[in-house]
PDB file of N, CA and C in Angstrom:
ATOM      1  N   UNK A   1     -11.582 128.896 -55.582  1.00  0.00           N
ATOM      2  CA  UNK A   1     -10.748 127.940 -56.294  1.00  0.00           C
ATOM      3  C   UNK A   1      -9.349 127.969 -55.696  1.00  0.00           C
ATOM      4  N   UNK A   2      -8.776 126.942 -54.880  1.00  0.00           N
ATOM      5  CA  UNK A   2      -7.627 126.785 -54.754  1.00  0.00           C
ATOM      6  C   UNK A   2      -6.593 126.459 -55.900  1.00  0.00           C
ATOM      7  N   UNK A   3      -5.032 127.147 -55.850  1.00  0.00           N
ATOM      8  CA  UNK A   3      -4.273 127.003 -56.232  1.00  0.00           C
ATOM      9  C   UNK A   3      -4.216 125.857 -57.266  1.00  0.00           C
ATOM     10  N   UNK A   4      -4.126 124.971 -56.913  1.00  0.00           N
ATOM     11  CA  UNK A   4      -3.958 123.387 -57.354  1.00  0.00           C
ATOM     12  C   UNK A   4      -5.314 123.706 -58.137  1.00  0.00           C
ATOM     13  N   UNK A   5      -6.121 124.080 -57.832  1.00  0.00           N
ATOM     14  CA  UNK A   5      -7.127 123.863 -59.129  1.00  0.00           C
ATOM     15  C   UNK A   5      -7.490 124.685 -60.222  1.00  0.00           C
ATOM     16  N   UNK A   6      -6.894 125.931 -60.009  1.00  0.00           N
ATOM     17  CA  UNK A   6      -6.406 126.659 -60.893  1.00  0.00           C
ATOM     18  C   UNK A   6      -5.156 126.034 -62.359  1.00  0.00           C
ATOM     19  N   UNK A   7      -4.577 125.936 -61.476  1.00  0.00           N
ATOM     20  CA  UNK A   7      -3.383 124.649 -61.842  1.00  0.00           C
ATOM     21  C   UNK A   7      -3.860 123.761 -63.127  1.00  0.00           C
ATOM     22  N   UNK A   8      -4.522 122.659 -62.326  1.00  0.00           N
ATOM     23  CA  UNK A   8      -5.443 121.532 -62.820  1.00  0.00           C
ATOM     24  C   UNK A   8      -6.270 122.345 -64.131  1.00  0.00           C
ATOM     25  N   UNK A   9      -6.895 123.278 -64.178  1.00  0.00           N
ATOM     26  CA  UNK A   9      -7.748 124.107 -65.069  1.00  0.00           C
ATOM     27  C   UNK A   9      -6.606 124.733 -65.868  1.00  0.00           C
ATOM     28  N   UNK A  10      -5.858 125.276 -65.767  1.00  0.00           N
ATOM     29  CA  UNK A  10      -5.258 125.645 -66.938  1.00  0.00           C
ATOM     30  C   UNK A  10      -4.930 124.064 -67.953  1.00  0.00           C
ATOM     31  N   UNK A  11      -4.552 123.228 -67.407  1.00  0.00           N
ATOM     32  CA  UNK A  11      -3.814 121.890 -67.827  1.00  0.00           C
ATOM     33  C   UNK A  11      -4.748 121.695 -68.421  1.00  0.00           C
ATOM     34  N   UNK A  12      -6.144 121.309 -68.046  1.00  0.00           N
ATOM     35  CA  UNK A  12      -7.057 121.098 -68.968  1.00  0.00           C
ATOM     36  C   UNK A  12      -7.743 121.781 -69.924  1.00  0.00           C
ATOM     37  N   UNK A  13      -8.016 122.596 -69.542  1.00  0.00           N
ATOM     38  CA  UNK A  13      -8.390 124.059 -70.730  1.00  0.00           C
ATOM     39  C   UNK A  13      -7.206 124.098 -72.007  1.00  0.00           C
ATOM     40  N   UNK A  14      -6.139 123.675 -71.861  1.00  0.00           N
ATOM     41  CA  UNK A  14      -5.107 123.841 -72.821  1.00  0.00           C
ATOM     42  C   UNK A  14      -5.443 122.070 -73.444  1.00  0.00           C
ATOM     43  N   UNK A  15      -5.693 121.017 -72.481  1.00  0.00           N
ATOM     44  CA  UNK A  15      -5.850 120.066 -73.447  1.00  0.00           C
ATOM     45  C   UNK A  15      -6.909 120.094 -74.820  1.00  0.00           C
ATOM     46  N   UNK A  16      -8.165 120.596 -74.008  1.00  0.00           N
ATOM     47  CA  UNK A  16      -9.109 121.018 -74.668  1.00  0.00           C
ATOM     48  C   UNK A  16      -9.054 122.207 -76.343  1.00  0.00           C
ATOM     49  N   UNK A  17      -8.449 122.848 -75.661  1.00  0.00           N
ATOM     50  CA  UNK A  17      -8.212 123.701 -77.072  1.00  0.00           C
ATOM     51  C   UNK A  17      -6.814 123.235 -77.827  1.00  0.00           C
ATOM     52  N   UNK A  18      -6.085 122.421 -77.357  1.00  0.00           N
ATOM     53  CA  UNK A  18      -5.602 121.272 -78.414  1.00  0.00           C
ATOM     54  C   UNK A  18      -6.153 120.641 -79.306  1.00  0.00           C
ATOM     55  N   UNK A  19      -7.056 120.079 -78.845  1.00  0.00           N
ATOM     56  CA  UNK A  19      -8.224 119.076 -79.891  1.00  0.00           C
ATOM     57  C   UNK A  19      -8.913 120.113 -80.547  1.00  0.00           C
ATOM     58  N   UNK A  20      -9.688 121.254 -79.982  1.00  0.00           N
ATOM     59  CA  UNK A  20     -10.354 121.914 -81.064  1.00  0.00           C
ATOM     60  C   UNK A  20      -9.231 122.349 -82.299  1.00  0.00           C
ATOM     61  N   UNK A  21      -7.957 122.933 -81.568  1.00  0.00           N
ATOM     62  CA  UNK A  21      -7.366 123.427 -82.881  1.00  0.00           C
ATOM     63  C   UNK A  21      -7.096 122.183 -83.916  1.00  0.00           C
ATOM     64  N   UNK A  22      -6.968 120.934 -83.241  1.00  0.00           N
ATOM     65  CA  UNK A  22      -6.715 119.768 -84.403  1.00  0.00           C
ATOM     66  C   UNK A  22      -7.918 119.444 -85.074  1.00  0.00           C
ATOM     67  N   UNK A  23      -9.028 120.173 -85.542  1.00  0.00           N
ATOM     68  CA  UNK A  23     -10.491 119.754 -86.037  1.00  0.00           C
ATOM     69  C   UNK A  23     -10.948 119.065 -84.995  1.00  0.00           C
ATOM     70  N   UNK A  24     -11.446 118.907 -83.939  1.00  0.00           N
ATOM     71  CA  UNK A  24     -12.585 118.291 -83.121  1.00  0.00           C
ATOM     72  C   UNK A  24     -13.482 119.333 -82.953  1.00  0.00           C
ATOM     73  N   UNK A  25     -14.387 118.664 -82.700  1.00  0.00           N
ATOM     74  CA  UNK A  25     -15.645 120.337 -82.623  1.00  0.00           C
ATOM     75  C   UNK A  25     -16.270 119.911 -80.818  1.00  0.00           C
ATOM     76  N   UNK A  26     -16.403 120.323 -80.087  1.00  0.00           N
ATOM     77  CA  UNK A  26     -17.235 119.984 -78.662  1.00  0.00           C
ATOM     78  C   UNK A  26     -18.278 120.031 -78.983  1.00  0.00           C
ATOM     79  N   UNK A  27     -19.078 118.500 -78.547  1.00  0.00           N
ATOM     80  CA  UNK A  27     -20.066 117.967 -78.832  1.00  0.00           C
ATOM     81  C   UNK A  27     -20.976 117.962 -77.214  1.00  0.00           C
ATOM     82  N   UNK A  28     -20.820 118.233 -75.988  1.00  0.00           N
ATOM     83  CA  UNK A  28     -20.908 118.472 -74.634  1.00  0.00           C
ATOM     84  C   UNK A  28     -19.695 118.763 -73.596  1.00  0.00           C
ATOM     85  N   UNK A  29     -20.149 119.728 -72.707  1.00  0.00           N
ATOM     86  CA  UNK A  29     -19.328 119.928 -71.970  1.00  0.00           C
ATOM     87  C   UNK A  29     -20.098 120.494 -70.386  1.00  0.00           C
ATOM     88  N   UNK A  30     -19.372 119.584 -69.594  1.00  0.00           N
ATOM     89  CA  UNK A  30     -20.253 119.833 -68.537  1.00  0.00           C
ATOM     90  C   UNK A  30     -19.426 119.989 -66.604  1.00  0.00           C
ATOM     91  N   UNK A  31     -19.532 120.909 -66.235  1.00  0.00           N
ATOM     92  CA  UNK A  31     -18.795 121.186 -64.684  1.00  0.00           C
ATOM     93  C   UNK A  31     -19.493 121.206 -63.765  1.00  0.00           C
ATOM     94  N   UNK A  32     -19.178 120.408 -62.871  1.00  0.00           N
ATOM     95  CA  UNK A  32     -19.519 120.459 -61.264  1.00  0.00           C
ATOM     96  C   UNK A  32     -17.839 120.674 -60.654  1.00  0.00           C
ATOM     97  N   UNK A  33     -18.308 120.739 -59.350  1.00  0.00           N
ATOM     98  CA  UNK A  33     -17.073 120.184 -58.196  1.00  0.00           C
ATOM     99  C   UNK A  33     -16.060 119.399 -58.442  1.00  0.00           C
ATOM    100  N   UNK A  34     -16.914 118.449 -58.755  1.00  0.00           N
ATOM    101  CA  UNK A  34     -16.025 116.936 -59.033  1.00  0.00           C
ATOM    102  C   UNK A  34     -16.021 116.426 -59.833  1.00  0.00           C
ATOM    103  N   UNK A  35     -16.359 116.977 -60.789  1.00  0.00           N
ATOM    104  CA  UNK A  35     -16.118 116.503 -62.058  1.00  0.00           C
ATOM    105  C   UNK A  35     -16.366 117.839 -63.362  1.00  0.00           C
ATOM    106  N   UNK A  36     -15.086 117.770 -64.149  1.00  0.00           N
ATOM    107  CA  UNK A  36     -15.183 118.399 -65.262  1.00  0.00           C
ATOM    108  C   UNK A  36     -14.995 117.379 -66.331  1.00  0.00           C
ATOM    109  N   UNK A  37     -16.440 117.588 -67.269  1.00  0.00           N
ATOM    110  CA  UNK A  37     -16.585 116.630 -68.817  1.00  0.00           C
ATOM    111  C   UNK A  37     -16.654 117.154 -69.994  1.00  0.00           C
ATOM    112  N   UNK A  38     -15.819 116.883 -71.356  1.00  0.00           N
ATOM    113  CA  UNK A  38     -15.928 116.966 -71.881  1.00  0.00           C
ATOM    114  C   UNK A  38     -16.008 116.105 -73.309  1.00  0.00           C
ATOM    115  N   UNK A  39     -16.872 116.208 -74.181  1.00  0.00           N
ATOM    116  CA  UNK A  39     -17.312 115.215 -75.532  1.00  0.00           C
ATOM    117  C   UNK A  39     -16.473 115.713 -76.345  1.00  0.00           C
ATOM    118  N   UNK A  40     -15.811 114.986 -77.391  1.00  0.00           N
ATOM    119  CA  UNK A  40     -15.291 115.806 -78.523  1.00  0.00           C
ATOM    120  C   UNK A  40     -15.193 115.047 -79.644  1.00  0.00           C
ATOM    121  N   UNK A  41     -15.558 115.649 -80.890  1.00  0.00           N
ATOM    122  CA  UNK A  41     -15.648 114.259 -82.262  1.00  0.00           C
ATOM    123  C   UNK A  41     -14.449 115.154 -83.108  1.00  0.00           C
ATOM    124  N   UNK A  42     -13.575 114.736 -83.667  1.00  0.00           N
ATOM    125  CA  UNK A  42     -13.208 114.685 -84.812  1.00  0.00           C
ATOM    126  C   UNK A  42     -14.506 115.205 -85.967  1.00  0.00           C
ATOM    127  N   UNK A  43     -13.594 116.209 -86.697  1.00  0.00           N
ATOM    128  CA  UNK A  43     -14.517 116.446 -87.897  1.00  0.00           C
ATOM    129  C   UNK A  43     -14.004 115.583 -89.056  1.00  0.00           C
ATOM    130  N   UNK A  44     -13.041 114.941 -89.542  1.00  0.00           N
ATOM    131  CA  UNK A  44     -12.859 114.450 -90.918  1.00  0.00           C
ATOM    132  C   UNK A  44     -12.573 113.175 -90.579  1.00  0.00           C
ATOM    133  N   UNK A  45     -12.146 112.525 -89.423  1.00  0.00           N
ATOM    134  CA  UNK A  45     -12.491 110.587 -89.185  1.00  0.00           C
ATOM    135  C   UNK A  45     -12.944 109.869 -88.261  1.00  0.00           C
ATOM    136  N   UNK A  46     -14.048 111.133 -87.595  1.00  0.00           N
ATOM    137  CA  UNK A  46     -15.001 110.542 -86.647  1.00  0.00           C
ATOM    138  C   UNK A  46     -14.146 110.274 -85.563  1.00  0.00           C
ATOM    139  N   UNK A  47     -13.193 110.061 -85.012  1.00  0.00           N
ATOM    140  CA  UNK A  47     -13.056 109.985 -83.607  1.00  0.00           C
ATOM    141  C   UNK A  47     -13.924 110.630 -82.928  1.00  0.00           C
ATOM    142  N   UNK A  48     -12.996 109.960 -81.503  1.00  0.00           N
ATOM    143  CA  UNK A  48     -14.381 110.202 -80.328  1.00  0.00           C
ATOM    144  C   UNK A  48     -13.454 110.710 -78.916  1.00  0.00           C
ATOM    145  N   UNK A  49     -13.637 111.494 -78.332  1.00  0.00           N
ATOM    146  CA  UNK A  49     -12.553 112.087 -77.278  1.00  0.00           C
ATOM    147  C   UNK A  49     -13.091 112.361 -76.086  1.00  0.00           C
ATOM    148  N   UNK A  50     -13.007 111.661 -75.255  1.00  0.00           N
ATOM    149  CA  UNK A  50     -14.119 111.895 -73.844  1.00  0.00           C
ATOM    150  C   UNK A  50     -12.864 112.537 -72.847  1.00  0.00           C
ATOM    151  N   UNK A  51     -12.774 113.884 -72.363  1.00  0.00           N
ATOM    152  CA  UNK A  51     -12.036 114.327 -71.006  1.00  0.00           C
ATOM    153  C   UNK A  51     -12.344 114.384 -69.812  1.00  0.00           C
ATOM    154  N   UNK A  52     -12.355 113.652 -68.928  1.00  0.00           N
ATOM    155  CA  UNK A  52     -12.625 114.010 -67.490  1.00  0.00           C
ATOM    156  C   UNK A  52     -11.809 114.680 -66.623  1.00  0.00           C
ATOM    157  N   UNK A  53     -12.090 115.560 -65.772  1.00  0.00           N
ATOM    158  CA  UNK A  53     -11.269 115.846 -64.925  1.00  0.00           C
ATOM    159  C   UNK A  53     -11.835 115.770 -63.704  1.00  0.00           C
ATOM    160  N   UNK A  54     -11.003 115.012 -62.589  1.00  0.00           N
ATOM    161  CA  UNK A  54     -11.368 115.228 -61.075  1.00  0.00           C
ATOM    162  C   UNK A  54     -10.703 116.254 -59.852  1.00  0.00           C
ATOM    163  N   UNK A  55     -11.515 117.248 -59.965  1.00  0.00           N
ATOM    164  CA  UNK A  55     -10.411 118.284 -58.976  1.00  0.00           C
ATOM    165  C   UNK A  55     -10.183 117.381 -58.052  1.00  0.00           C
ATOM    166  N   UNK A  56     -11.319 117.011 -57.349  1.00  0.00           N
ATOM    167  CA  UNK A  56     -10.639 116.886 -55.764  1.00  0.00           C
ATOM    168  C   UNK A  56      -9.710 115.533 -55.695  1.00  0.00           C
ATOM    169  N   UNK A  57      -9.449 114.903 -56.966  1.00  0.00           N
ATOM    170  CA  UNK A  57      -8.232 113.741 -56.894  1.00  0.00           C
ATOM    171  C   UNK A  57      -6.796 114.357 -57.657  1.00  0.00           C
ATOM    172  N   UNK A  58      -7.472 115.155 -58.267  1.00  0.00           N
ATOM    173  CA  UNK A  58      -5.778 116.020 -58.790  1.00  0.00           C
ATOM    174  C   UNK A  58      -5.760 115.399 -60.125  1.00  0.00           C
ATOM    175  N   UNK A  59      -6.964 114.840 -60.681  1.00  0.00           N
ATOM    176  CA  UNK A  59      -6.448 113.420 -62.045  1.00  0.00           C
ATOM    177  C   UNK A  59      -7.341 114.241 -63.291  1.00  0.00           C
ATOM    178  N   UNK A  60      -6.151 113.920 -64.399  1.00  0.00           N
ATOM    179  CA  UNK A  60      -7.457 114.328 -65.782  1.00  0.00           C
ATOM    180  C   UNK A  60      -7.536 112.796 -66.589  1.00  0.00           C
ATOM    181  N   UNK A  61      -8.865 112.138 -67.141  1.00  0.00           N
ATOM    182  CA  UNK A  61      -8.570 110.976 -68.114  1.00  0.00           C
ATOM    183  C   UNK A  61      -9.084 111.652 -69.029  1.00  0.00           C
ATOM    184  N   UNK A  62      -7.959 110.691 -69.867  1.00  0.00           N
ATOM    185  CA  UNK A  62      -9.020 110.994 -71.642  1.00  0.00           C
ATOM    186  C   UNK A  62      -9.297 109.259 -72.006  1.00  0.00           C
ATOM    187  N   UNK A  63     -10.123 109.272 -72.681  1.00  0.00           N
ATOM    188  CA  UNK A  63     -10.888 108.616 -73.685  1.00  0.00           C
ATOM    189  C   UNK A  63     -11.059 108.310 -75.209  1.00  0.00           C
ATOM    190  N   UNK A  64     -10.180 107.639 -75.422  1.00  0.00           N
ATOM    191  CA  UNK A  64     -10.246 107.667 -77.444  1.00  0.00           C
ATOM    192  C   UNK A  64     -11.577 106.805 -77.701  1.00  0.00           C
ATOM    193  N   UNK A  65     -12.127 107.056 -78.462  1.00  0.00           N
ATOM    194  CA  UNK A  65     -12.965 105.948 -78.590  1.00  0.00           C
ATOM    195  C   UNK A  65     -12.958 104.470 -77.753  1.00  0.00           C
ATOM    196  N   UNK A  66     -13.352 105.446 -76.437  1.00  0.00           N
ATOM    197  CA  UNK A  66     -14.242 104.622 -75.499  1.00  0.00           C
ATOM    198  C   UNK A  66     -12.554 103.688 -74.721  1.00  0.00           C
ATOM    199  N   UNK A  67     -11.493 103.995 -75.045  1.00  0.00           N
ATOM    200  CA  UNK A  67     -10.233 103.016 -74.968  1.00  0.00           C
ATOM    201  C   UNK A  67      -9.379 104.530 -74.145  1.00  0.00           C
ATOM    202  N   UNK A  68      -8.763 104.003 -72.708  1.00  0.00           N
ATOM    203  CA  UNK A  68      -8.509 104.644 -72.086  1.00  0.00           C
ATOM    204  C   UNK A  68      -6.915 104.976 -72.453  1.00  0.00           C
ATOM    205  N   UNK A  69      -6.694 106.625 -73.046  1.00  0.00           N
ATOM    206  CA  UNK A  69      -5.798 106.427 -73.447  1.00  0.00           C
ATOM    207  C   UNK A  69      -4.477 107.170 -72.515  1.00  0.00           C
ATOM    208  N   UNK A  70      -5.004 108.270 -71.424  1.00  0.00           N
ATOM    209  CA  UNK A  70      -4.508 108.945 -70.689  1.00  0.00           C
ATOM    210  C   UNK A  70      -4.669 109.344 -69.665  1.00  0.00           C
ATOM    211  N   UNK A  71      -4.340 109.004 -68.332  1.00  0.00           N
ATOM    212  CA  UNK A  71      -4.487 109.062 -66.970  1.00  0.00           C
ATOM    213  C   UNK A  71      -3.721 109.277 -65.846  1.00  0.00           C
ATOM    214  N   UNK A  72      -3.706 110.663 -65.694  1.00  0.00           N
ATOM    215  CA  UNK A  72      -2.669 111.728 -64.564  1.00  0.00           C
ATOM    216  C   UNK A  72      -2.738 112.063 -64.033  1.00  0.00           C
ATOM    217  N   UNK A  73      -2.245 111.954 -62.526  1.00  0.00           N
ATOM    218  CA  UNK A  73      -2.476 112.458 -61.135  1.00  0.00           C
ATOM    219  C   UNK A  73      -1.343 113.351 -60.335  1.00  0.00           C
ATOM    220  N   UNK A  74      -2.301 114.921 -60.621  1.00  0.00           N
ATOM    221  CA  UNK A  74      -1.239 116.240 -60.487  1.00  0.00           C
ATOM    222  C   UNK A  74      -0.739 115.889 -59.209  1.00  0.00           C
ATOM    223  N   UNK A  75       0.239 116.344 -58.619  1.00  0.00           N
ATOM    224  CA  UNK A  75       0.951 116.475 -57.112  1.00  0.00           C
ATOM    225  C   UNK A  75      -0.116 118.059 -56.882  1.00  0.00           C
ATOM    226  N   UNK A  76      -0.099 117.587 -55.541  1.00  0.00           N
ATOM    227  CA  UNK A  76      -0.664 118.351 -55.129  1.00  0.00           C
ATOM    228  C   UNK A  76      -0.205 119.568 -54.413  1.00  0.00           C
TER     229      UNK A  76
END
């Protein structure tokens, strides 16, 4: 794991346990290379939270119910 993706992984690992601490529960979660995914619902009004991350572009998106709400491309 290079630097930068160490990097990239903390950033996301901390988004992630953001939402769990706000009631979302992980509903799938899944890693390759090029892609890190994660599902996440809301426990008390059903939202819906989709995270992607692309190492090898430096970018994390999120997903509110299906409506693209966040999209960032680390310096490398």
């Amino acid at each position: 794991m290079t630097q930068q993706n160490s990097k990239l992984q903390s950033i996301f690992g901390e988004r992630v346990r953001s939402f769990l601490e706000d009631n979302y529960c992980m509903r799938f979660k899944h890693c390759t290379n090029s892609l890190w995914f994660v599902r996440l619902v809301h426990m008390a009004n059903g939202n819906h939270i989709v995270l992607k991350c692309y190492p090898e572009d430096n970018r994390i998106v999120q997903l509110t119910n299906n409506v693209k709400t966040f999209d960032q491309k680390y310096d490398g």
